[in-house]
Protein backbone atom coordinates (compact mmCIF):
# COMPACT_ATOMS: atom_id res chain seq x y z
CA UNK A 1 -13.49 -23.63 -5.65
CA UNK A 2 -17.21 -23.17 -5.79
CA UNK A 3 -18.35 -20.14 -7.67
CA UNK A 4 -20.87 -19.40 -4.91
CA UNK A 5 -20.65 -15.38 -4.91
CA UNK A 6 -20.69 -15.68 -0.77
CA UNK A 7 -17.49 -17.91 -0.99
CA UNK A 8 -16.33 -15.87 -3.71
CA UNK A 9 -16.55 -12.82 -1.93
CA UNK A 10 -14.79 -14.50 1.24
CA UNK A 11 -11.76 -15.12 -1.43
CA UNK A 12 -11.31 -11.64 -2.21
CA UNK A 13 -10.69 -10.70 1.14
CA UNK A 14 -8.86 -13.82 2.08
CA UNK A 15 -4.93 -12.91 2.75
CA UNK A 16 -2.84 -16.19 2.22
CA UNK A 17 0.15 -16.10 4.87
CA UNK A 18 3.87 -15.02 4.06
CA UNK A 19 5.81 -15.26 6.81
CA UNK A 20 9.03 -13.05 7.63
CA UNK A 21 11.99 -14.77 5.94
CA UNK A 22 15.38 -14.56 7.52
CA UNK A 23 16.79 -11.02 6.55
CA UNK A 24 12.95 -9.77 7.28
CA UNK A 25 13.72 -11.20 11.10
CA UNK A 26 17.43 -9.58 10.75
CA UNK A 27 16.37 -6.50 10.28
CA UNK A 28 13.21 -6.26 12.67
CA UNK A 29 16.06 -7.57 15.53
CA UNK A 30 17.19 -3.95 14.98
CA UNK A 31 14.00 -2.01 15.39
CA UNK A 32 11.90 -1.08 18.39
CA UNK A 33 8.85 -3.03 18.41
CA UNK A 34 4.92 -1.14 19.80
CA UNK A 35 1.23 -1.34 19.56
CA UNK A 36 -1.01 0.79 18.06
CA UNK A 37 -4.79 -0.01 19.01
CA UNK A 38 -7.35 0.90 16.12
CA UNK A 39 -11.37 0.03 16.90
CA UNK A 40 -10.58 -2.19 19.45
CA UNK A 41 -8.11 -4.57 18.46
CA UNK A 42 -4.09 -4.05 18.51
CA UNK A 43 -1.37 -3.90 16.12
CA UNK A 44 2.00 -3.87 15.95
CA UNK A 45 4.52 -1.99 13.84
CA UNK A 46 8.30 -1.14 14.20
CA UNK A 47 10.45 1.70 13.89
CA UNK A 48 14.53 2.46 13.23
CA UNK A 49 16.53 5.48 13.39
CA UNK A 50 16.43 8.83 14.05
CA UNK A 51 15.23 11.98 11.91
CA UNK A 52 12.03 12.86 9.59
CA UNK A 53 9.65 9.45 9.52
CA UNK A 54 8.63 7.83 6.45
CA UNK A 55 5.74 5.17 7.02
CA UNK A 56 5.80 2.57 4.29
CA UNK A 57 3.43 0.32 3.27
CA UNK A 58 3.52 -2.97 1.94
CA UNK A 59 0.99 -4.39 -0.69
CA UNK A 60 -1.06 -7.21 -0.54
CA UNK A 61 -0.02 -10.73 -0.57
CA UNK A 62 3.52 -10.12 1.39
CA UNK A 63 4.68 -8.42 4.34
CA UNK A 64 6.56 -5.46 5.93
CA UNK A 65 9.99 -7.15 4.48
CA UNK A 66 9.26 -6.20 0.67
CA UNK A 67 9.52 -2.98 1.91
CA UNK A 68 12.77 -3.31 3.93
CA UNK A 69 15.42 -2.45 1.29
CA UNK A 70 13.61 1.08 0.72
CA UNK A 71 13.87 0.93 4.68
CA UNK A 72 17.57 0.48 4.49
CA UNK A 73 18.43 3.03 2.30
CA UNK A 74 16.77 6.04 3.86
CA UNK A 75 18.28 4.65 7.26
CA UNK A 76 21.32 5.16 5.94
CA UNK A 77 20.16 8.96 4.69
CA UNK A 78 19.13 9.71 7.94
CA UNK A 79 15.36 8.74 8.55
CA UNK A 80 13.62 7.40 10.91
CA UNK A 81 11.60 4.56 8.89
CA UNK A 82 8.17 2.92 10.49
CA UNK A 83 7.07 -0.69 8.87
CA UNK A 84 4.02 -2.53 10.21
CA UNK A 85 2.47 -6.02 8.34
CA UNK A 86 -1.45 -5.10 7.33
CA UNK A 87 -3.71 -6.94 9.03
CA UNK A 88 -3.69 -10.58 7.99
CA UNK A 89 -0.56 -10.13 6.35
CA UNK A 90 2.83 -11.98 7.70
CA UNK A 91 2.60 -12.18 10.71
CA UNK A 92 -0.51 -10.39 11.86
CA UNK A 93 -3.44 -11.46 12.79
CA UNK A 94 -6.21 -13.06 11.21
CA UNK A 95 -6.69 -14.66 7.53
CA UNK A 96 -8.21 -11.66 5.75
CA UNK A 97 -8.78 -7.93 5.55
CA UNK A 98 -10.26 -5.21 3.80
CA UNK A 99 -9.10 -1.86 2.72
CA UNK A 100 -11.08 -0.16 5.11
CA UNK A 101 -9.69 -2.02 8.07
CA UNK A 102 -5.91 -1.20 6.74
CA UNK A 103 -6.72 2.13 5.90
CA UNK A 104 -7.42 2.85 9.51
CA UNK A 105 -4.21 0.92 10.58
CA UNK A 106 -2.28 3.09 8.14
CA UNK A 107 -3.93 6.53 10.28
CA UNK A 108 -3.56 4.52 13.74
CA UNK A 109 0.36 4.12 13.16
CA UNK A 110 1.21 7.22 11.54
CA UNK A 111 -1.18 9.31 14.66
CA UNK A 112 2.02 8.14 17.03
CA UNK A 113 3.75 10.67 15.26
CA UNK A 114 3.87 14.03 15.81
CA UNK A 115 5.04 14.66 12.34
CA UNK A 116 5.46 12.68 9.14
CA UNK A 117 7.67 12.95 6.72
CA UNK A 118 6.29 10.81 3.87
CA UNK A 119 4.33 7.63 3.15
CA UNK A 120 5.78 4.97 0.62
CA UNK A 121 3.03 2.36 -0.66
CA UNK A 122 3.73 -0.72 -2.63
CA UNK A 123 0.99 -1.65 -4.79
CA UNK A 124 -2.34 -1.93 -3.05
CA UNK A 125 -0.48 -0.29 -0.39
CA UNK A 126 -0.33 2.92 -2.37
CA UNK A 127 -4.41 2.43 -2.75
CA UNK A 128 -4.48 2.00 1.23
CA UNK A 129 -1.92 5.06 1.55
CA UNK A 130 -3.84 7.51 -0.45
CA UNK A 131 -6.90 6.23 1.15
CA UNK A 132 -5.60 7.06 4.49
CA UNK A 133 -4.22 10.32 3.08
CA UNK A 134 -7.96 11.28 1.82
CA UNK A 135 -9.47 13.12 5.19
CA UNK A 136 -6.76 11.35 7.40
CA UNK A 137 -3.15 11.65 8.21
CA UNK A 138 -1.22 14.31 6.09
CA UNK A 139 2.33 13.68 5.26
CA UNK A 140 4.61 15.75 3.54
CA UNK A 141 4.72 13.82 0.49
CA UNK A 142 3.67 10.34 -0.79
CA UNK A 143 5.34 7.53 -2.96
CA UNK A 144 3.22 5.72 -4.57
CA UNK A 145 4.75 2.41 -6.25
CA UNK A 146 2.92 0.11 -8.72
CA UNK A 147 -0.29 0.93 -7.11
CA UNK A 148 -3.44 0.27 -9.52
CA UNK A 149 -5.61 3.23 -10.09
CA UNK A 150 -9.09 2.52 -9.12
CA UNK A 151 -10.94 -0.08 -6.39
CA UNK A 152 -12.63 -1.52 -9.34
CA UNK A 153 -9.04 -2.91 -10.84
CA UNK A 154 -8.69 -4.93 -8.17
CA UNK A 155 -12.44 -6.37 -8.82
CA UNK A 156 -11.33 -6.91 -12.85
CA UNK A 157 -7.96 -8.87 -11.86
CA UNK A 158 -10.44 -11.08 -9.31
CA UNK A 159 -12.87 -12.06 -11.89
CA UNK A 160 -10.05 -12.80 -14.67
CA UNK A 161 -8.34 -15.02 -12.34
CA UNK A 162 -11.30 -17.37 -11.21
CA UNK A 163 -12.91 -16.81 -15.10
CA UNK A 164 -15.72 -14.63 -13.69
CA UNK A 165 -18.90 -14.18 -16.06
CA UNK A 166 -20.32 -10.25 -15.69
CA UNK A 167 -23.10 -12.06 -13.82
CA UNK A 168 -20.88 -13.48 -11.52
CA UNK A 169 -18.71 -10.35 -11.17
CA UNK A 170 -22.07 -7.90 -10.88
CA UNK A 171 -22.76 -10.16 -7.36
CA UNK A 172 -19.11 -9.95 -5.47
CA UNK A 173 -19.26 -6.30 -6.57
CA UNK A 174 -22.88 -6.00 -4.53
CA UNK A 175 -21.49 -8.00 -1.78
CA UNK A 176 -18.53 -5.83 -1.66
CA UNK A 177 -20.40 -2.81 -1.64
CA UNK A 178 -22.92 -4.19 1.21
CA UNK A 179 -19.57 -5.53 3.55
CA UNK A 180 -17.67 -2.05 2.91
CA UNK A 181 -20.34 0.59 1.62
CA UNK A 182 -21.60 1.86 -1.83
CA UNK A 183 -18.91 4.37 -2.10
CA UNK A 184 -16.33 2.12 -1.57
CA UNK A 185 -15.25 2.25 -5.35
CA UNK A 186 -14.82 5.69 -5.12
CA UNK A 187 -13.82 6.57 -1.93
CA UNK A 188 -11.08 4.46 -1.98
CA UNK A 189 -9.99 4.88 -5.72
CA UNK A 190 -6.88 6.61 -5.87
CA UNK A 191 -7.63 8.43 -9.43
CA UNK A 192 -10.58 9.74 -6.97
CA UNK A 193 -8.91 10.71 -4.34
CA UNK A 194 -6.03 12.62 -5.46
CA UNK A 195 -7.08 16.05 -7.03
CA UNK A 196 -7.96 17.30 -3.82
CA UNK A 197 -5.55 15.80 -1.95
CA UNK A 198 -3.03 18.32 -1.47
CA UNK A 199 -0.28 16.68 -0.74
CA UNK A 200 2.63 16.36 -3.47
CA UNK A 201 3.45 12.68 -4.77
CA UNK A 202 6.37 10.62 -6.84
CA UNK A 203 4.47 7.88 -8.58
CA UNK A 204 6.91 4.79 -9.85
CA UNK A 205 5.93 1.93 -11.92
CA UNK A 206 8.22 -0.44 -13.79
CA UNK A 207 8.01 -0.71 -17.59
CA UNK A 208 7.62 -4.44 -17.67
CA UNK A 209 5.00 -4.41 -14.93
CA UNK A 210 2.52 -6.94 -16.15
CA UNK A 211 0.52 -7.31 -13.47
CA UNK A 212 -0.58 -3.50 -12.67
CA UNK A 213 0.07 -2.28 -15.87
CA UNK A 214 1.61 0.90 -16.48
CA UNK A 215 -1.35 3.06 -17.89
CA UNK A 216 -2.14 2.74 -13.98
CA UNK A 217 0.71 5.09 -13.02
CA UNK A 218 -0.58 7.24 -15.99
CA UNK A 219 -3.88 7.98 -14.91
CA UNK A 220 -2.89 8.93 -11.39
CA UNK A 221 -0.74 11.30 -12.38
CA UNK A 222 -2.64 13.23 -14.77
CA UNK A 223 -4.83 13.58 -11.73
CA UNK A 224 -2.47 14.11 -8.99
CA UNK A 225 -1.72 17.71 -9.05
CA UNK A 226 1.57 18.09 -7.96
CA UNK A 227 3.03 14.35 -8.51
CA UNK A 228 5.88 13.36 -10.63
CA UNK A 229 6.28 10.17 -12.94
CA UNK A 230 8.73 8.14 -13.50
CA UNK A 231 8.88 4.40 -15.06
CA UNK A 232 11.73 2.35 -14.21
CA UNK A 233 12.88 0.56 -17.25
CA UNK A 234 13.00 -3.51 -16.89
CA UNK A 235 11.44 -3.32 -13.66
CA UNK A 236 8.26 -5.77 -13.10
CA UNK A 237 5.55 -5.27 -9.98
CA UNK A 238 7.79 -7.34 -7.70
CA UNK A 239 11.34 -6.82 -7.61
CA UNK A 240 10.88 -2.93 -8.85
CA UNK A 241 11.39 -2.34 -4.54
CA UNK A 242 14.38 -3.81 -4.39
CA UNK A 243 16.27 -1.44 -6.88
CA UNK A 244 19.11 0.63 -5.58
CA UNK A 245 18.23 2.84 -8.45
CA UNK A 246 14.63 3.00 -7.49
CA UNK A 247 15.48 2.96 -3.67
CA UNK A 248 18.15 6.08 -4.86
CA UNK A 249 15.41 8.06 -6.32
CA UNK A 250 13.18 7.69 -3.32
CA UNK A 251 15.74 8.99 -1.17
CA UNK A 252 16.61 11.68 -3.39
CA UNK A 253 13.07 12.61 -3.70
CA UNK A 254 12.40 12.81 0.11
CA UNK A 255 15.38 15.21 0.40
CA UNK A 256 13.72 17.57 -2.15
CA UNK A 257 10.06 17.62 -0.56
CA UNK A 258 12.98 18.96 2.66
């Protein structure tokens, strides 16, 4: 594609499409389906069971059903779970998003709940999580999966993918910054956000993840006052939700916070 920094910038917020597969569709057949409306436009998101809610949060590039087997397991422990597909993912509207926009659908969702448990984020849905944690919604506890650090991570992995020059990066950074505000790369940073955030946190990260490597876990927890880490040996960005070992420790986790 051209290297045009307007087009550029359109890229980074572009979402491509994944829809629900099969088992996605299976298990949404057994949740309650509702709306949420958040600055004017509506959203939908599900919830299952009964008992203490847990919100989770995909990351980007898939949809609410990399999140299911997590779901699964604490349905069977007793929770209530709540899944929703960020805007322009799966099968929501629209072809692209920012965090700002999902941030706000992460406070919109969890506000229809009197009380919530915990939030589980999946890579840049731990950024979004703790984003929406910072001044917003205040759950008993977060999990925070394979999430990158910082806002400006996500701008590095951009520019190494498309071969950016510093030039080239310097410009989507400014348009960035004039689309979602100066502060945007630390407002929205989770190594920026969490020593204040008073709220206790289990950060995982698999050993083999090489595409949000592991120092990323590090440096959010020697800032999160309060969090645990863990790595999960052999696990990668992907399949590390999938676990029953990792989905085991979640649950066991969420029991402790009580």
């Amino acid at each position: 594609m051209s290297l045009d920094p307007d087009r550029l910038t359109a890229e980074f917020f572009r979402i491509p499409k994944l829809p629900h597969d099969p088992p996605t569709k299976d298990f949404l057949n057994r949740c309650q389906s509702h709306t949420v409306r958040v600055a004017g436009r509506f959203y939908k998101y599900y919830q299952c069971g009964s008992g203490p809610t847990v919100l989770h949060v995909h990351g980007v590039r898939s949809n609410l059903g990399s999140m299911a087997p997590i779901a699964e397991t604490l349905l069977e422990q007793g929770y209530q779970v709540v899944l929703f597909d960020a805007p322009a993912h799966g099968e929501a509207l629209g072809e692209s998003t920012d965090p700002i926009e999902v941030r706000d659908v992460i406070r919109g969702v969890a506000g229809r709940f009197d009380e919530l448990h915990a939030v589980i984020g999946h890579s840049l849905g731990g950024l979004w999580t703790l984003a929406a944690c910072d001044g917003g919604i205040r759950p008993r506890a977060v999990v925070s999966i394979s999430a990158p650090s910082t806002m400006r991570f996500l701008l590095e992995k951009f520019a190494e993918f498309f071969a950016l020059d510093d030039a080239q990066q310097r410009a989507v950074a400014d348009r960035i910054s004039g689309r979602l505000g100066a502060e945007v790369w630390t407002e929205l940073s989770p190594v920026e956000v969490v020593p204040a955030l008073g709220v206790p946190g289990l950060v995982l990260h698999g050993e083999k993840d090489d595409y949000v490597p592991p120092e990323n876990a590090e440096r959010l927890h020697a800032g999160w006052p309060g969090s645990q880490l863990e790595f999960v040996d052999g696990a990668g960005h992907f399949d590390i939700v999938a676990l029953p070992r990792v989905r085991t420790r979640i649950a066991d986790y969420l029991h402790a916070v009580g």
